[in-house]
Protein backbone atom coordinates (compact mmCIF):
# COMPACT_ATOMS: atom_id res chain seq x y z
CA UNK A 1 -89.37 11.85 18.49
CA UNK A 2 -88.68 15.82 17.96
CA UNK A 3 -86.75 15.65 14.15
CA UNK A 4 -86.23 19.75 13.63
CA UNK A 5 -87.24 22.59 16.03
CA UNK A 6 -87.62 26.24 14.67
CA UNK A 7 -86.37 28.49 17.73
CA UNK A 8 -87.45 32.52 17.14
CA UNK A 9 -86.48 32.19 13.97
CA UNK A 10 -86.74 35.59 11.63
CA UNK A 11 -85.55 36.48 8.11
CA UNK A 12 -84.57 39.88 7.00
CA UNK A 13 -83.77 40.93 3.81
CA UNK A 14 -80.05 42.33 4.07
CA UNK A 15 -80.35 45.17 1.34
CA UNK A 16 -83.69 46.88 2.48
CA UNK A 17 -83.35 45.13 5.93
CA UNK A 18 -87.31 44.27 5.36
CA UNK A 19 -88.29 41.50 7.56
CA UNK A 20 -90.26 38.17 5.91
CA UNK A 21 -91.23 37.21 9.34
CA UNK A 22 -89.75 37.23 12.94
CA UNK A 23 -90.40 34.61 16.06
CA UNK A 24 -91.68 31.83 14.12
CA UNK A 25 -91.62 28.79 16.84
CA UNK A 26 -92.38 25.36 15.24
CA UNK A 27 -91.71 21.56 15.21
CA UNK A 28 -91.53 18.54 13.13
CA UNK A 29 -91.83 15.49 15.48
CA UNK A 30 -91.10 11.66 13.93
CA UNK A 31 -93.71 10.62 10.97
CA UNK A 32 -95.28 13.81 10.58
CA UNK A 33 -96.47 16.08 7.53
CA UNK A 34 -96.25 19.66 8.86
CA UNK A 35 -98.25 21.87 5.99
CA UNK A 36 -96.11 25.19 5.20
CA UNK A 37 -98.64 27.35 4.30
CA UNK A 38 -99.16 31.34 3.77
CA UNK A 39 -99.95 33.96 0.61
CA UNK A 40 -97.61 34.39 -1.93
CA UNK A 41 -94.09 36.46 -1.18
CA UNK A 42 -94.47 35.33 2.30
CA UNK A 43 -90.96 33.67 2.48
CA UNK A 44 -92.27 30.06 2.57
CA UNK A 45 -89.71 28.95 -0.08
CA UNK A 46 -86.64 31.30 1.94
CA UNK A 47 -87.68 28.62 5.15
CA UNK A 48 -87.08 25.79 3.08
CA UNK A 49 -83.97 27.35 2.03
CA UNK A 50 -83.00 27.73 5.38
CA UNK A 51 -83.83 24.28 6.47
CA UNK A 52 -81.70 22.62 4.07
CA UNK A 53 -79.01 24.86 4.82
CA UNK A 54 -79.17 27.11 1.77
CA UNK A 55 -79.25 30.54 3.27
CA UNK A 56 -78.91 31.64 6.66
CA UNK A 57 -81.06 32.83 9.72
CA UNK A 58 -81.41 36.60 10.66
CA UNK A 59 -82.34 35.61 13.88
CA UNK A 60 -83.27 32.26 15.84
CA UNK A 61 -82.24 29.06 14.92
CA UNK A 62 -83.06 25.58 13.72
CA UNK A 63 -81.93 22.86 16.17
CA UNK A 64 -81.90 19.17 14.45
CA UNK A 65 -82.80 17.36 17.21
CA UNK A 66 -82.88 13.95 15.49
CA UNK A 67 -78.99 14.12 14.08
CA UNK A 68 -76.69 16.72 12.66
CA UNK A 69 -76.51 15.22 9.95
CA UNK A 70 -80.09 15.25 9.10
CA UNK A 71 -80.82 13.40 5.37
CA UNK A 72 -83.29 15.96 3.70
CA UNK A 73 -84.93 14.76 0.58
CA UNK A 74 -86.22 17.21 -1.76
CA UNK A 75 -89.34 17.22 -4.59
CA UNK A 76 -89.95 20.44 -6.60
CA UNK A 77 -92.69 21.85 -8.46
CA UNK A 78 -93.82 19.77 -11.78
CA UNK A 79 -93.47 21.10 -14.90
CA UNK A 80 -94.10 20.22 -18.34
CA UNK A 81 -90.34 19.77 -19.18
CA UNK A 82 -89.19 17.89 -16.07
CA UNK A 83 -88.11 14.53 -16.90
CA UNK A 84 -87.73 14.80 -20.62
CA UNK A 85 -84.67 12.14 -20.83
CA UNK A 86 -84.90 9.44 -22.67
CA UNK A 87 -83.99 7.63 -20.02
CA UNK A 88 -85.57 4.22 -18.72
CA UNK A 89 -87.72 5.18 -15.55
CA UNK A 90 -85.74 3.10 -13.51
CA UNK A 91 -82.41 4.82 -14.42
CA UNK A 92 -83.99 7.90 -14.25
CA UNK A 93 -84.76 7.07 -10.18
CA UNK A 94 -81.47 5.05 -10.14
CA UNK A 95 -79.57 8.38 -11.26
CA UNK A 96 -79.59 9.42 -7.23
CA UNK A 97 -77.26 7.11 -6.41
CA UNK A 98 -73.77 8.09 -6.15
CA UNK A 99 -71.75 5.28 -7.53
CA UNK A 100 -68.69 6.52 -7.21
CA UNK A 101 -66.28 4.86 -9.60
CA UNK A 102 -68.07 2.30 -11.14
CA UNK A 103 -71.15 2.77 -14.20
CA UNK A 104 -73.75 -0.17 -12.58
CA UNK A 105 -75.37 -0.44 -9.25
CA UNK A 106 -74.34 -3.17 -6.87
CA UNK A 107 -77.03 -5.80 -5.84
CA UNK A 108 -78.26 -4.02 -2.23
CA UNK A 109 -78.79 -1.18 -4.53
CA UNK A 110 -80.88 -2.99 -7.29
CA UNK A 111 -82.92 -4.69 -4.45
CA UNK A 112 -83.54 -0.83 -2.81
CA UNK A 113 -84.07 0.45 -6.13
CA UNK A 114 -86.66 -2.28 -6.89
CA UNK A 115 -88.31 -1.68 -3.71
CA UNK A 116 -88.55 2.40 -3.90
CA UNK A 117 -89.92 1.50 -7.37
CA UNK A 118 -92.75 -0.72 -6.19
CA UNK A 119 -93.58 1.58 -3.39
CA UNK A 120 -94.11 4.53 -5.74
CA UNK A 121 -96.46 2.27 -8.02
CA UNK A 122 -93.81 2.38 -10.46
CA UNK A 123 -92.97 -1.12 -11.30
CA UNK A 124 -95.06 -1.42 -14.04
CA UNK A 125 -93.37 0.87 -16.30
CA UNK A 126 -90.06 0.87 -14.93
CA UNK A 127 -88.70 -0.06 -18.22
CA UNK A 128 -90.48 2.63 -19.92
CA UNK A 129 -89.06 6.03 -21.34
CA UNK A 130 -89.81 8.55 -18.60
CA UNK A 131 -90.41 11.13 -21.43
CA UNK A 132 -93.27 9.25 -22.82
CA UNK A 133 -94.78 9.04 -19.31
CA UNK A 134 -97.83 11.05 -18.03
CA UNK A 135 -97.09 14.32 -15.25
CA UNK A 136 -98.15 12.26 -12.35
CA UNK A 137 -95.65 9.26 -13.68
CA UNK A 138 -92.93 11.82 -13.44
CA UNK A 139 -93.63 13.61 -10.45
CA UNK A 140 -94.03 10.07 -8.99
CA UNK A 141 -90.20 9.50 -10.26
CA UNK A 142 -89.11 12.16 -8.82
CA UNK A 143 -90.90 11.33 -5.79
CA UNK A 144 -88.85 7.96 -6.15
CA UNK A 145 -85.40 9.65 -6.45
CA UNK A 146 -85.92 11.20 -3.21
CA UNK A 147 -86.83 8.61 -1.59
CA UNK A 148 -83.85 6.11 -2.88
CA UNK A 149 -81.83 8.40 -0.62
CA UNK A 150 -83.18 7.45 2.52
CA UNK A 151 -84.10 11.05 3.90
CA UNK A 152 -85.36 11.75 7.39
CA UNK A 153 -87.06 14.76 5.96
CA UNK A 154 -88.82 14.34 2.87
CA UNK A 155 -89.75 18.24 1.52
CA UNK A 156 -92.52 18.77 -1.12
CA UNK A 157 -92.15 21.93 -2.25
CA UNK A 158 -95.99 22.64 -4.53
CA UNK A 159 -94.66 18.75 -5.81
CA UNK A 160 -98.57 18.66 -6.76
CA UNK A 161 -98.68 21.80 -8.31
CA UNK A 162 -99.70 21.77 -11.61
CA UNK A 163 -101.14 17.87 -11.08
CA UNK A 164 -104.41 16.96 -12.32
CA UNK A 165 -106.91 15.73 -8.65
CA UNK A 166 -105.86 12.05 -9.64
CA UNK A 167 -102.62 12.48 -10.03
CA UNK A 168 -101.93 14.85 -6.79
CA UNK A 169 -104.05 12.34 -5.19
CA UNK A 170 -101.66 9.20 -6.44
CA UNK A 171 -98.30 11.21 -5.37
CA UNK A 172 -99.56 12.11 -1.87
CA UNK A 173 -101.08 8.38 -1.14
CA UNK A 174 -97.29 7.17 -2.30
CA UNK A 175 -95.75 10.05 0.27
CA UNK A 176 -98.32 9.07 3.07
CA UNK A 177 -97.67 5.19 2.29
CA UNK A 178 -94.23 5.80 2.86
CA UNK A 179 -94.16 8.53 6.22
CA UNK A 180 -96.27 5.20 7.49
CA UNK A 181 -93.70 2.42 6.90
CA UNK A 182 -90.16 4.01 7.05
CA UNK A 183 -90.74 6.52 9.94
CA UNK A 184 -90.43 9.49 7.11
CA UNK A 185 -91.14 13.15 8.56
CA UNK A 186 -92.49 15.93 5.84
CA UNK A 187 -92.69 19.07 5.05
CA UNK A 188 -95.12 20.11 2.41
CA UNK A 189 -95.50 23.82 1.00
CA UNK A 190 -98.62 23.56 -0.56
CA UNK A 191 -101.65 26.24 -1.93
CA UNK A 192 -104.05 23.49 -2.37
CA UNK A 193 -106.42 22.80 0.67
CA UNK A 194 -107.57 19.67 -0.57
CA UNK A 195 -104.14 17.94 -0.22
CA UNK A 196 -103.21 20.33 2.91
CA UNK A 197 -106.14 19.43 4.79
CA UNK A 198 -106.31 15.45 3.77
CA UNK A 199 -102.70 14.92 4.84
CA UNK A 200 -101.06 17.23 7.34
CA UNK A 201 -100.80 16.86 11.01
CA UNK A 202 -99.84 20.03 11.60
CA UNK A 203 -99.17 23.37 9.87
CA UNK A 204 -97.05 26.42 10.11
CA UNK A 205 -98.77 29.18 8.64
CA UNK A 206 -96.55 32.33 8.10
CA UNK A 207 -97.09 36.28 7.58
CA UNK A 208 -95.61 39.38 7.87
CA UNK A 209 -97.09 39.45 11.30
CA UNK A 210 -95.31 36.58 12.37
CA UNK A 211 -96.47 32.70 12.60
CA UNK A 212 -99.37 30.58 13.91
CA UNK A 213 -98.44 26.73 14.49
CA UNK A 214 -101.03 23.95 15.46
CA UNK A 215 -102.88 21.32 14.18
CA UNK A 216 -104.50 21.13 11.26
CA UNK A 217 -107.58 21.00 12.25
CA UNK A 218 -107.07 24.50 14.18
CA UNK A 219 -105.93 25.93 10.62
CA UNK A 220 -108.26 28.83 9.71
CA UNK A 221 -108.25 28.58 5.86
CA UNK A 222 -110.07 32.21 5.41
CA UNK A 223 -106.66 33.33 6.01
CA UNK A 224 -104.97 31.84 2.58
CA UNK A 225 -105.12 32.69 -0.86
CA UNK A 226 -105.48 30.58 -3.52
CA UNK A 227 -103.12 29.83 -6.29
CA UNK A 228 -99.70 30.94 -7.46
CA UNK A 229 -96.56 30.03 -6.42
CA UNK A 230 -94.26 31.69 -4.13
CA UNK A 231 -90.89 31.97 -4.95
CA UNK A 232 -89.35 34.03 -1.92
């Protein structure tokens, strides 16, 4: 099933009316991870803007083929100060819930809460202080609070970034476990091969020249840089 098309789509900066890119086609079909990949300044983080609704289109458009009112999920770059609460990891994940009026959760959302838990490998310390945990424990957490939500798009934006090779490992087998068993679709803007390459169907690599889509496997890696972080 076709979740989110990208029609012609272009960017253009509106005060020097330079252009990030222009006719980028591209899809995201049911249980996919589509890689996001290009050097840095490229506009890969402006896309993701776009997609969630944050900033507008120049040109083109993005058709939500699956619903209009498409749940996206979002995961952001780790860093050394995310998730210093002292804050049970449980209520830390538990804290995407909107309750509303009332201060506890009701039992359906206990039982999903204990279930995202255990499917991010985080039942075990789940009554631990999420500041005393390790970076992949946190990123995993935040992994979780996405997840709670029930998205149809899950987006990683460098979530591994700054992860030691077990820990990026950990947090993509938990997003990969998950695509597998709740029909998840995700986009992942990554500068690590390793984790592109293990776990993407398909990628959408982008330029100032424009955009090549396909599958992974077609991806011609001599074309990235390594390292950094784009914040376009």
């Amino acid at each position: 099933m076709r979740i989110l098309t990208g029609k012609d789509v272009g960017i253009q900066f509106a005060d020097n009316k330079r252009w990030l890119y222009r006719h980028v086609d591209f899809h995201l079909d049911s249980s996919q991870i589509l890689a996001l990949v290009g050097d840095n300044g490229v506009g890969k983080t402006t896309l993701i803007r776009a997609i969630m609704g944050q900033r507008a289109l120049t040109e083109g458009e993005l058709v939500r083929d699956h619903a209009q009112d498409l749940r996206i999920g979002y995961v952001p770059q780790y860093h050394d100060d995310i998730g210093a609460f002292p804050l049970h990891i449980a209520d830390f994940v538990g804290l995407s819930y909107d309750r509303g009026l009332l201060p506890w959760l009701r039992r359906s959302e206990k039982e999903h809460l204990e279930h995202v838990l255990n499917e991010a490998n985080l039942t075990e310390i789940a009554n631990e202080r999420i500041d005393r945990a390790s970076g992949g424990e946190k990123q995993r957490a935040f992994l979780a609070q996405a997840m709670i939500q029930d998205p149809d798009v899950l987006i990683l934006d460098e979530a591994t970034a700054n992860l030691d090779n077990v820990a990026k490992f950990a947090l993509m087998d938990v997003v990969k476990h998950y695509r597998d068993h709740h029909d998840l679709s995700v986009i992942m803007v990554s500068h690590d091969l390793d984790i592109v390459e293990r776990y993407s169907d398909n990628y959408l690599l982008l330029s100032p020249d424009g955009a090549e889509f396909g599958p992974i496997a077609d991806l011609d890696t001599s074309k990235l840089e390594e390292g950094g972080r784009d914040h376009v």
